[in-house]
Every structure is written in structure tokens, then in C-alpha cells.
PDB file of N, CA and C in Angstrom:
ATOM      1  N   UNK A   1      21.488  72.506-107.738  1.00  0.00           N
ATOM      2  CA  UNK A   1      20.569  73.390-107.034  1.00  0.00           C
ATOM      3  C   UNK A   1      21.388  74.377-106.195  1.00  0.00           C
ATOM      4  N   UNK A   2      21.040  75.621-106.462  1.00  0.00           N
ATOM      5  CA  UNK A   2      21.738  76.775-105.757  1.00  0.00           C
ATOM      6  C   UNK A   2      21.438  77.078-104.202  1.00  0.00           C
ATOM      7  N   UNK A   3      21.405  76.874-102.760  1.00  0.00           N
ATOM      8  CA  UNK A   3      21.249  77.007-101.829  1.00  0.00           C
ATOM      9  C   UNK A   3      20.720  78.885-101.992  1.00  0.00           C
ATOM     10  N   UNK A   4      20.368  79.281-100.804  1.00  0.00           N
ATOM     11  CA  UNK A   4      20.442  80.803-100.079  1.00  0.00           C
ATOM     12  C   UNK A   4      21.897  80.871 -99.974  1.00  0.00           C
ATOM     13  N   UNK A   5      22.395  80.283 -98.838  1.00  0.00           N
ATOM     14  CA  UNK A   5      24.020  80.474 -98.869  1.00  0.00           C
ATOM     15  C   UNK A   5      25.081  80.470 -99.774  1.00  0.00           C
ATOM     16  N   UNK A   6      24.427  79.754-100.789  1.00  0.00           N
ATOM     17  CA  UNK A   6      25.978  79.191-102.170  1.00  0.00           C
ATOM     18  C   UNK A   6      25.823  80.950-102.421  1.00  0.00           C
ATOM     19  N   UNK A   7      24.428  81.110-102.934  1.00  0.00           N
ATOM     20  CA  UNK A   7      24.230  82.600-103.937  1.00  0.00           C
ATOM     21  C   UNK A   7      24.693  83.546-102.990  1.00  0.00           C
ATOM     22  N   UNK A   8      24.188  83.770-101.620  1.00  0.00           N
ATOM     23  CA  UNK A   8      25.110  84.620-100.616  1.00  0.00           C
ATOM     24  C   UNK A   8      26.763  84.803-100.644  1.00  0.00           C
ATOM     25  N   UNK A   9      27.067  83.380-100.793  1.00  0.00           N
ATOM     26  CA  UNK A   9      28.682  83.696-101.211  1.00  0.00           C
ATOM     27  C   UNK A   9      29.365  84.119-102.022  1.00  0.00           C
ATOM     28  N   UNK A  10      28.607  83.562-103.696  1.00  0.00           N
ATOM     29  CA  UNK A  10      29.163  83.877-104.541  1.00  0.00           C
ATOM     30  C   UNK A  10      28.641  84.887-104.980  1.00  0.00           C
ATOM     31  N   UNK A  11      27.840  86.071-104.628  1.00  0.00           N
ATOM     32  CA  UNK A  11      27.628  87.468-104.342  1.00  0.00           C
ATOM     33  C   UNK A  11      28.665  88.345-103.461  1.00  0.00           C
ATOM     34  N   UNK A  12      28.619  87.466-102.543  1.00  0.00           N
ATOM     35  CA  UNK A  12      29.856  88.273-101.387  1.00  0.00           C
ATOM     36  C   UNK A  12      31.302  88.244-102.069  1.00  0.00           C
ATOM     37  N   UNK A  13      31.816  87.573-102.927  1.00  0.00           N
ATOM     38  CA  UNK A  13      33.253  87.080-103.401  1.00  0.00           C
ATOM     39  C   UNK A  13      33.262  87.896-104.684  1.00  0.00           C
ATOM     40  N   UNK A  14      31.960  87.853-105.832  1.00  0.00           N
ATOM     41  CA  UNK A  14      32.015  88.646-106.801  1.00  0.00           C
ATOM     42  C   UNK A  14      31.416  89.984-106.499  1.00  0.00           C
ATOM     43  N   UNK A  15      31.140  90.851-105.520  1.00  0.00           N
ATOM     44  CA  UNK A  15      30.255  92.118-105.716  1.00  0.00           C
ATOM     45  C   UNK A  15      31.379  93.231-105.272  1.00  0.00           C
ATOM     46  N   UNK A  16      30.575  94.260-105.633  1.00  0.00           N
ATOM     47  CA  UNK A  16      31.243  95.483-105.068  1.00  0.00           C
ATOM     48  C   UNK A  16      30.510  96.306-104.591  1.00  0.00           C
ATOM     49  N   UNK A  17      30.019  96.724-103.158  1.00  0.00           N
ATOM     50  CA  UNK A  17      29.176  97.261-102.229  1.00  0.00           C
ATOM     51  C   UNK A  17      28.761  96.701-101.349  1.00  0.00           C
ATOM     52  N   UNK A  18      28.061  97.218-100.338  1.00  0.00           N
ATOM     53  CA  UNK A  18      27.844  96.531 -99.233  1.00  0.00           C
ATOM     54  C   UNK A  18      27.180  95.374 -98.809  1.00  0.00           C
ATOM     55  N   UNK A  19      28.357  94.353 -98.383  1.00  0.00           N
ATOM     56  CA  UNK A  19      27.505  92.726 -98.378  1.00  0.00           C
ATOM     57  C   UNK A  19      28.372  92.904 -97.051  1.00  0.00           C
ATOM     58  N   UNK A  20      27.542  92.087 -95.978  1.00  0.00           N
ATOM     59  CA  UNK A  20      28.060  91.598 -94.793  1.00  0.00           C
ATOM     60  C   UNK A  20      27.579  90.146 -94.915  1.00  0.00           C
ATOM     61  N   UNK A  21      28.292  89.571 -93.667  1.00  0.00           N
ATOM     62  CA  UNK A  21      28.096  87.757 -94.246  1.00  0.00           C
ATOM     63  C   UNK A  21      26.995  86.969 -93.683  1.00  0.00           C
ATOM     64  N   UNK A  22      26.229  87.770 -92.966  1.00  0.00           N
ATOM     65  CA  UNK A  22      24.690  87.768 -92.888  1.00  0.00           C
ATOM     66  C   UNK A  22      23.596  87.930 -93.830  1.00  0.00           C
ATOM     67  N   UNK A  23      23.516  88.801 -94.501  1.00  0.00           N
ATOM     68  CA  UNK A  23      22.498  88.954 -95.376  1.00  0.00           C
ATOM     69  C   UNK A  23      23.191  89.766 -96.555  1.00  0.00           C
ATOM     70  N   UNK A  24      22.471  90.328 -97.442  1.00  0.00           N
ATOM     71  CA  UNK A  24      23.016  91.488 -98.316  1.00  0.00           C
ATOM     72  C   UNK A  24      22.058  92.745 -98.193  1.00  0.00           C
ATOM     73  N   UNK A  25      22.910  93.619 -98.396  1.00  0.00           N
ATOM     74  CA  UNK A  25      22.356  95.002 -97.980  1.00  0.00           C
ATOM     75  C   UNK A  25      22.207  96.206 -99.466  1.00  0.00           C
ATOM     76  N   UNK A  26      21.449  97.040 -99.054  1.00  0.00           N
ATOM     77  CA  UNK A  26      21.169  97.617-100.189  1.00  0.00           C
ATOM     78  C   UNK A  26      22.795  98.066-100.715  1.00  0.00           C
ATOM     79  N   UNK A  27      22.638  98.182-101.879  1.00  0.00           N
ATOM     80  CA  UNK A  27      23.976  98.685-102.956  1.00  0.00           C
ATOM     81  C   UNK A  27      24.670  97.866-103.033  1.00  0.00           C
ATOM     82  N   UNK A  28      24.949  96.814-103.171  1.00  0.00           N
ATOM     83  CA  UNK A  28      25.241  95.559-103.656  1.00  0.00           C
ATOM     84  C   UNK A  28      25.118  95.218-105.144  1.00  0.00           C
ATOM     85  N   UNK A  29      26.446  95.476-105.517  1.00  0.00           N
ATOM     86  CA  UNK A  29      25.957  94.726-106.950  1.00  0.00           C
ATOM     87  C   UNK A  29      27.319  94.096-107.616  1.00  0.00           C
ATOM     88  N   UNK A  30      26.542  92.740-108.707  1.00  0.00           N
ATOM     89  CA  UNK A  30      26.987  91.875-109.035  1.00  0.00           C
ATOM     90  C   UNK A  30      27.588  92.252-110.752  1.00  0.00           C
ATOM     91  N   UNK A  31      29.097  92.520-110.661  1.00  0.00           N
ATOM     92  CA  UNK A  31      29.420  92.456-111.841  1.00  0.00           C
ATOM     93  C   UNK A  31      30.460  91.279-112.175  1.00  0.00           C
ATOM     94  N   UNK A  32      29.760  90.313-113.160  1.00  0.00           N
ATOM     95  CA  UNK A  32      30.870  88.999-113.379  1.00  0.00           C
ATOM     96  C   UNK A  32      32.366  89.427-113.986  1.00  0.00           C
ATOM     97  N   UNK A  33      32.154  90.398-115.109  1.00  0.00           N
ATOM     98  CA  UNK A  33      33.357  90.608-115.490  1.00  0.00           C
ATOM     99  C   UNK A  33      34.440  91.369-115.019  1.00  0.00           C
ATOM    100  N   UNK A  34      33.871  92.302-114.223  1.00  0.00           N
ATOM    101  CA  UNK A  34      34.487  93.083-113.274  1.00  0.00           C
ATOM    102  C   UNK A  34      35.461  91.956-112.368  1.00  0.00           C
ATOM    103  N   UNK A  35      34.992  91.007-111.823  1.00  0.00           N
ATOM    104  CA  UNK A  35      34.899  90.419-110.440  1.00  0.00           C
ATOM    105  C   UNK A  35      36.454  89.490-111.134  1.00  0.00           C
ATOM    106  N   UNK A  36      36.532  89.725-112.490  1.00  0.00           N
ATOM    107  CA  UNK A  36      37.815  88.686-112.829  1.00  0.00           C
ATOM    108  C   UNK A  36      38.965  89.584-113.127  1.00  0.00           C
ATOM    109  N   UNK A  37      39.252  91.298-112.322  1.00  0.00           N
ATOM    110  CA  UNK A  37      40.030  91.746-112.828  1.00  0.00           C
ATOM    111  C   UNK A  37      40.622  91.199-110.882  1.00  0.00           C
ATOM    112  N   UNK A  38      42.604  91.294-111.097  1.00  0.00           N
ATOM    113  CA  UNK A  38      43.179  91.058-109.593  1.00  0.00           C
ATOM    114  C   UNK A  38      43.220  92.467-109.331  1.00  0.00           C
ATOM    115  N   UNK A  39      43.127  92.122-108.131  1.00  0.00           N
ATOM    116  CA  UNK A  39      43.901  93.246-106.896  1.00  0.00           C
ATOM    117  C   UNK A  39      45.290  93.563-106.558  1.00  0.00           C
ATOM    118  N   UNK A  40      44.904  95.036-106.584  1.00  0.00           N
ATOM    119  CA  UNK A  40      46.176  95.422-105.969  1.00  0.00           C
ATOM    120  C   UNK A  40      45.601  96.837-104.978  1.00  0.00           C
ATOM    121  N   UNK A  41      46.788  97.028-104.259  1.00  0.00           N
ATOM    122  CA  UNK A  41      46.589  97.948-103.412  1.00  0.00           C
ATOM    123  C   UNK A  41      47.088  99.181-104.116  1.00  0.00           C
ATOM    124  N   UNK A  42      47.979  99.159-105.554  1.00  0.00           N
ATOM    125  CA  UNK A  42      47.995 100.644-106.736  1.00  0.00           C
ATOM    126  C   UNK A  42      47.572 100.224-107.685  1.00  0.00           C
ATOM    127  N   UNK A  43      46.306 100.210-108.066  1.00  0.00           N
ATOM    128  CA  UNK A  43      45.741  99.582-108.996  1.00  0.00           C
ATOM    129  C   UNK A  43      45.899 100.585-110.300  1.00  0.00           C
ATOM    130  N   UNK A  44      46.083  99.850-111.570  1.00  0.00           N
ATOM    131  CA  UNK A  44      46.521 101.334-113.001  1.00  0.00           C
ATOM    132  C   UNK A  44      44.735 100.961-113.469  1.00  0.00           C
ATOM    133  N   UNK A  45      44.095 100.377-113.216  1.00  0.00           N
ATOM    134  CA  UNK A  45      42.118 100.783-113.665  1.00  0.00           C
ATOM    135  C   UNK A  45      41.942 101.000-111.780  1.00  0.00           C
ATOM    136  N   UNK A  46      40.304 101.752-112.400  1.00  0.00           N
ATOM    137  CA  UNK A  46      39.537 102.344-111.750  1.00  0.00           C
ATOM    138  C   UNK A  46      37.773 101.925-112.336  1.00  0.00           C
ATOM    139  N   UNK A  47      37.191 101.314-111.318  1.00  0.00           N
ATOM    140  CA  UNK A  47      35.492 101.403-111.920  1.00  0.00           C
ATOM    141  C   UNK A  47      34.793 101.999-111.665  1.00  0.00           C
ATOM    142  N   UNK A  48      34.172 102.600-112.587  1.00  0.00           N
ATOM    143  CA  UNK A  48      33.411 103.857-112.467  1.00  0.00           C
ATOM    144  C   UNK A  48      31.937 103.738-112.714  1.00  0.00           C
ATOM    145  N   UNK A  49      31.157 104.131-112.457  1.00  0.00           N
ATOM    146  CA  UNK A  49      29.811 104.627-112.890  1.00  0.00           C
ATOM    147  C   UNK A  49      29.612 104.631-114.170  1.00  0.00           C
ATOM    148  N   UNK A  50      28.925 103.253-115.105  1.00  0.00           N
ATOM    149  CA  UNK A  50      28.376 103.636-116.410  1.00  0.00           C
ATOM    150  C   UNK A  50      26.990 104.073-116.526  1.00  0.00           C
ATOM    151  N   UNK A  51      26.099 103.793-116.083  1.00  0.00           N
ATOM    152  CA  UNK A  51      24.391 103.839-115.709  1.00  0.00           C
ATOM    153  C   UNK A  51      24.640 102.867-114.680  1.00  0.00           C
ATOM    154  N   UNK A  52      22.428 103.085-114.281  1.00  0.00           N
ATOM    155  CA  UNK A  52      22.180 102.636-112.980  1.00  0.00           C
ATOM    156  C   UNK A  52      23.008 101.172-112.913  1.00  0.00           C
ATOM    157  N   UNK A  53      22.814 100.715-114.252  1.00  0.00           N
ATOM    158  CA  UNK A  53      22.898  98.999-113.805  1.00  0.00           C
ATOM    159  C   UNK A  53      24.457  98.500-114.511  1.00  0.00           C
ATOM    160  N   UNK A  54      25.613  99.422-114.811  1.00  0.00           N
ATOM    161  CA  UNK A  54      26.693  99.002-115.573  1.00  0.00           C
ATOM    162  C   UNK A  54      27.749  99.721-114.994  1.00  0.00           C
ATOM    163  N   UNK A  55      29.176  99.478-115.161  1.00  0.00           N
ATOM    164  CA  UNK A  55      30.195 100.116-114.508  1.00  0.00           C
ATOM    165  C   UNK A  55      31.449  99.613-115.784  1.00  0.00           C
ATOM    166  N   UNK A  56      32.314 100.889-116.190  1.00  0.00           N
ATOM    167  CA  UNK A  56      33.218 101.253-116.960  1.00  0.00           C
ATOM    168  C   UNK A  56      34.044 100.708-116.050  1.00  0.00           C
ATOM    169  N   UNK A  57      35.454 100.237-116.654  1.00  0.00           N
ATOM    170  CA  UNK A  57      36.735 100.060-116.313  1.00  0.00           C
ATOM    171  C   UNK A  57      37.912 101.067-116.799  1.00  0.00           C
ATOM    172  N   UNK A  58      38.768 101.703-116.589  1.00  0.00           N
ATOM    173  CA  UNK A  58      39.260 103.098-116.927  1.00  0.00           C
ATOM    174  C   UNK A  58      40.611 102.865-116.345  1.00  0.00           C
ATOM    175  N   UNK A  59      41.544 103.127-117.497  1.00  0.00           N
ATOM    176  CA  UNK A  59      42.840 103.426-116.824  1.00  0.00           C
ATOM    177  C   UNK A  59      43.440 104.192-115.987  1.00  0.00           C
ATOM    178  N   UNK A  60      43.892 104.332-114.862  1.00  0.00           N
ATOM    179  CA  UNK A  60      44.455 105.484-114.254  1.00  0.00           C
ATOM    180  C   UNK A  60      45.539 106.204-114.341  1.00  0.00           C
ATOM    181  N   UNK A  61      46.427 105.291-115.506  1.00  0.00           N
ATOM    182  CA  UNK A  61      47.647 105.704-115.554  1.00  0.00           C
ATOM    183  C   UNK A  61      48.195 105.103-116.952  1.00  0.00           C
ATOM    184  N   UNK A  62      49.436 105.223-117.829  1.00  0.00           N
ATOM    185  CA  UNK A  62      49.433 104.506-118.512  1.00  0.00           C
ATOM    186  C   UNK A  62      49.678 103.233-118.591  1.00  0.00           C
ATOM    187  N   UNK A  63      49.526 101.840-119.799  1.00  0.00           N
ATOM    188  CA  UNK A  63      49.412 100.520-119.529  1.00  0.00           C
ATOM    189  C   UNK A  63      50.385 100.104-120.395  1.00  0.00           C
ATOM    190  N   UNK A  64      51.207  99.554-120.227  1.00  0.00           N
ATOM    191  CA  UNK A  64      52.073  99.036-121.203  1.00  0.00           C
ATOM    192  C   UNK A  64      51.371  97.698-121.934  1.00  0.00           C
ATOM    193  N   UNK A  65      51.889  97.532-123.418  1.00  0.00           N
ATOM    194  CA  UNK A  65      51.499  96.128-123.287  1.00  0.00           C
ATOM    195  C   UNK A  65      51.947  94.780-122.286  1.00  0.00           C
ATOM    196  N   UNK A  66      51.168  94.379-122.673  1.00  0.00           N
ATOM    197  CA  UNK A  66      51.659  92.966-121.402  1.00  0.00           C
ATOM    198  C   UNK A  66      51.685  92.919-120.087  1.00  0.00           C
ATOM    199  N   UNK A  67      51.090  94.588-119.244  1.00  0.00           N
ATOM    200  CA  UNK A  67      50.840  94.170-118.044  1.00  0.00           C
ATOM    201  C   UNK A  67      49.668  94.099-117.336  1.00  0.00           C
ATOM    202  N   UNK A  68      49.681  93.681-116.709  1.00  0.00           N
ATOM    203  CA  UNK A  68      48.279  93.138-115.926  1.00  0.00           C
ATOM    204  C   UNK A  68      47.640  94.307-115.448  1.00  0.00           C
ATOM    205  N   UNK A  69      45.588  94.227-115.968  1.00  0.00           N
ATOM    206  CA  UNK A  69      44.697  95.676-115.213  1.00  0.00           C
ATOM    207  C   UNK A  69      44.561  95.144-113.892  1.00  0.00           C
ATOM    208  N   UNK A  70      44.840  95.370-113.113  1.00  0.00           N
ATOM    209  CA  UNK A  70      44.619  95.049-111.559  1.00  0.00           C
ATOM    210  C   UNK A  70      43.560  96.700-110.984  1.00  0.00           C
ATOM    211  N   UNK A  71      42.327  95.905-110.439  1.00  0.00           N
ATOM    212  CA  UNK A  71      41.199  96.869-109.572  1.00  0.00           C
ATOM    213  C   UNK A  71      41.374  96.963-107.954  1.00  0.00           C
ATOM    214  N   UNK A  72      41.012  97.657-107.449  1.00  0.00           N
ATOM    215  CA  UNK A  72      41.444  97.716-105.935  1.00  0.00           C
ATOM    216  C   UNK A  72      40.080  96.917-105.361  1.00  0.00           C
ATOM    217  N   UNK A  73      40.201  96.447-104.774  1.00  0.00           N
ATOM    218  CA  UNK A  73      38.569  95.727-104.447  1.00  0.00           C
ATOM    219  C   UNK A  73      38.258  96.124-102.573  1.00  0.00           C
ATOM    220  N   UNK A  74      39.295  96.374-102.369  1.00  0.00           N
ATOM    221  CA  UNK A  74      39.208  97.198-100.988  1.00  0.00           C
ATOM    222  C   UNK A  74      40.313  98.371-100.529  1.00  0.00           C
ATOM    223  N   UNK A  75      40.090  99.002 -99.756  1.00  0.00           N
ATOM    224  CA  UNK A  75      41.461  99.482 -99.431  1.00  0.00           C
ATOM    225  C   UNK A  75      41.975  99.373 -98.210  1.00  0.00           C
ATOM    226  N   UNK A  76      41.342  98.433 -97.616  1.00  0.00           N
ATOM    227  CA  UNK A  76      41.702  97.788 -95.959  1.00  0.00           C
ATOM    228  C   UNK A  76      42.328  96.337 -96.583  1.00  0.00           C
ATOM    229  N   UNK A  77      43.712  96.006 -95.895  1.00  0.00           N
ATOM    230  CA  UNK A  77      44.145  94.984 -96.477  1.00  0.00           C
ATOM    231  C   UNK A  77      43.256  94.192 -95.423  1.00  0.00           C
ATOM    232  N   UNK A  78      42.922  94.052 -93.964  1.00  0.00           N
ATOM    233  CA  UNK A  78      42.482  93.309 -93.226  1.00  0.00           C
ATOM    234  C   UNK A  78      40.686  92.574 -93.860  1.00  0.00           C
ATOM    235  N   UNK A  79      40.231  93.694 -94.709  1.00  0.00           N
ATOM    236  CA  UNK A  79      39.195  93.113 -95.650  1.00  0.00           C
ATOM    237  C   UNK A  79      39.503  92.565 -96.654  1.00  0.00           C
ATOM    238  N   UNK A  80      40.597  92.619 -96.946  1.00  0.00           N
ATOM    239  CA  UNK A  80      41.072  92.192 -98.461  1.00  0.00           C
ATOM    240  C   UNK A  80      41.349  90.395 -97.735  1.00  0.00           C
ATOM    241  N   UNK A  81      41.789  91.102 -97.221  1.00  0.00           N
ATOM    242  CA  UNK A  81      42.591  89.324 -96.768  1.00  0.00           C
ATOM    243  C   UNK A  81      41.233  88.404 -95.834  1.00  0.00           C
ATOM    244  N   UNK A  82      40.465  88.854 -95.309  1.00  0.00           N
ATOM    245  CA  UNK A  82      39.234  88.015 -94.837  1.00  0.00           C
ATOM    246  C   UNK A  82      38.049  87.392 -96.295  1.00  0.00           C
ATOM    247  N   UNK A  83      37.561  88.811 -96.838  1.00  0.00           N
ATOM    248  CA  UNK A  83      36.784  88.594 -97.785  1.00  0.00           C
ATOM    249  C   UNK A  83      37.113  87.651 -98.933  1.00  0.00           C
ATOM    250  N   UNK A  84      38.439  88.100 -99.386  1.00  0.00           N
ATOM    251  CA  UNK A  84      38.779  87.498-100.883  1.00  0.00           C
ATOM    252  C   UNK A  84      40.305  86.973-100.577  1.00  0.00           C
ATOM    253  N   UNK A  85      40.333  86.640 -99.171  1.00  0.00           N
ATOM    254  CA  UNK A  85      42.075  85.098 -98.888  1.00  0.00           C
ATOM    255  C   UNK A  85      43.210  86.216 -99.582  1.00  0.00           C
ATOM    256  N   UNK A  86      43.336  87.285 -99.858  1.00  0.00           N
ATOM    257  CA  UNK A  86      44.537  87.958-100.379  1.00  0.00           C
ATOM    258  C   UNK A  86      45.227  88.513 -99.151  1.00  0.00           C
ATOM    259  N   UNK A  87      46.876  88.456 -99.643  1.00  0.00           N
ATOM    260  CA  UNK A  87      47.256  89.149 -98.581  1.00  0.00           C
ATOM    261  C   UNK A  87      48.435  89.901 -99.111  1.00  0.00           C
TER     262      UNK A  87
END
């Protein structure tokens, strides 16, 4: 059984838009596959706008084989490191 809080979290850990750890706020949204690319602070993808309800992943630069797409998921390390334990 899923609590209010479990789904609050695991919204807050997978989303991209505005969640505070009170409630969730409009523009909030939940992409699973997105949510499994890492972070970096020079990330070579970018997510973009596919329609209302989908979002593209896009290179920013070129990719060699074999290295890792890393997404920026913030650009405050002090959010990076509260929200999602990275540092």
C-alpha cells in the first residue's frame, strides 16, 4: 500500500519541476525514464519539450561510444546534494 508520503517522495526524487517537501505544486512532472539518466553539473544531453505530456532527451555535444548521457537535474549543487544525496 502506497502512503500520501511514499508517492510524495518518490515524485520528489523522480520529477522535474516544482516539488517542495510539503506538498507538490503545479508543473511537476513525473518522467520514469528520464529520472534514470545521472547527473552532472556539464551534462552532454539536455531535456527538452516533446508535447504537453512527453520530454525528448538530446545531445548537446558529441557522444562517444561508451560514455555515459548524464542530465543536469539542478544547477544549485546545494539542491543537488539535499534533494537527490549528490555531491
Amino acid at each position: 500500500v502506497l502512503s500520501a508520503e511514499r508517492v510524495r517522495n518518490i515524485i520528489s526524487i523522480n520529477s522535474f519541476g516544482s516539488v517542495n517537501e510539503s506538498k507538490l505544486q503545479k508543473g511537476t512532472s513525473l518522467f520514469a525514464a528520464i529520472s534514470m539518466f545521472n547527473h552532472s553539473f556539464s551534462p552532454n544531453c539536455a531535456i527538452l519539450p516533446y508535447s504537453c505530456s512527453s520530454r525528448a532527451i538530446v545531445t548537446r555535444r558529441a557522444v562517444k561510444k561508451g560514455d555515459e548521457m548524464c542530465i543536469s537535474y539542478h544547477n544549485d549543487p546545494d539542491v543537488v546534494k539535499r534533494k537527490w544525496g549528490i555531491e
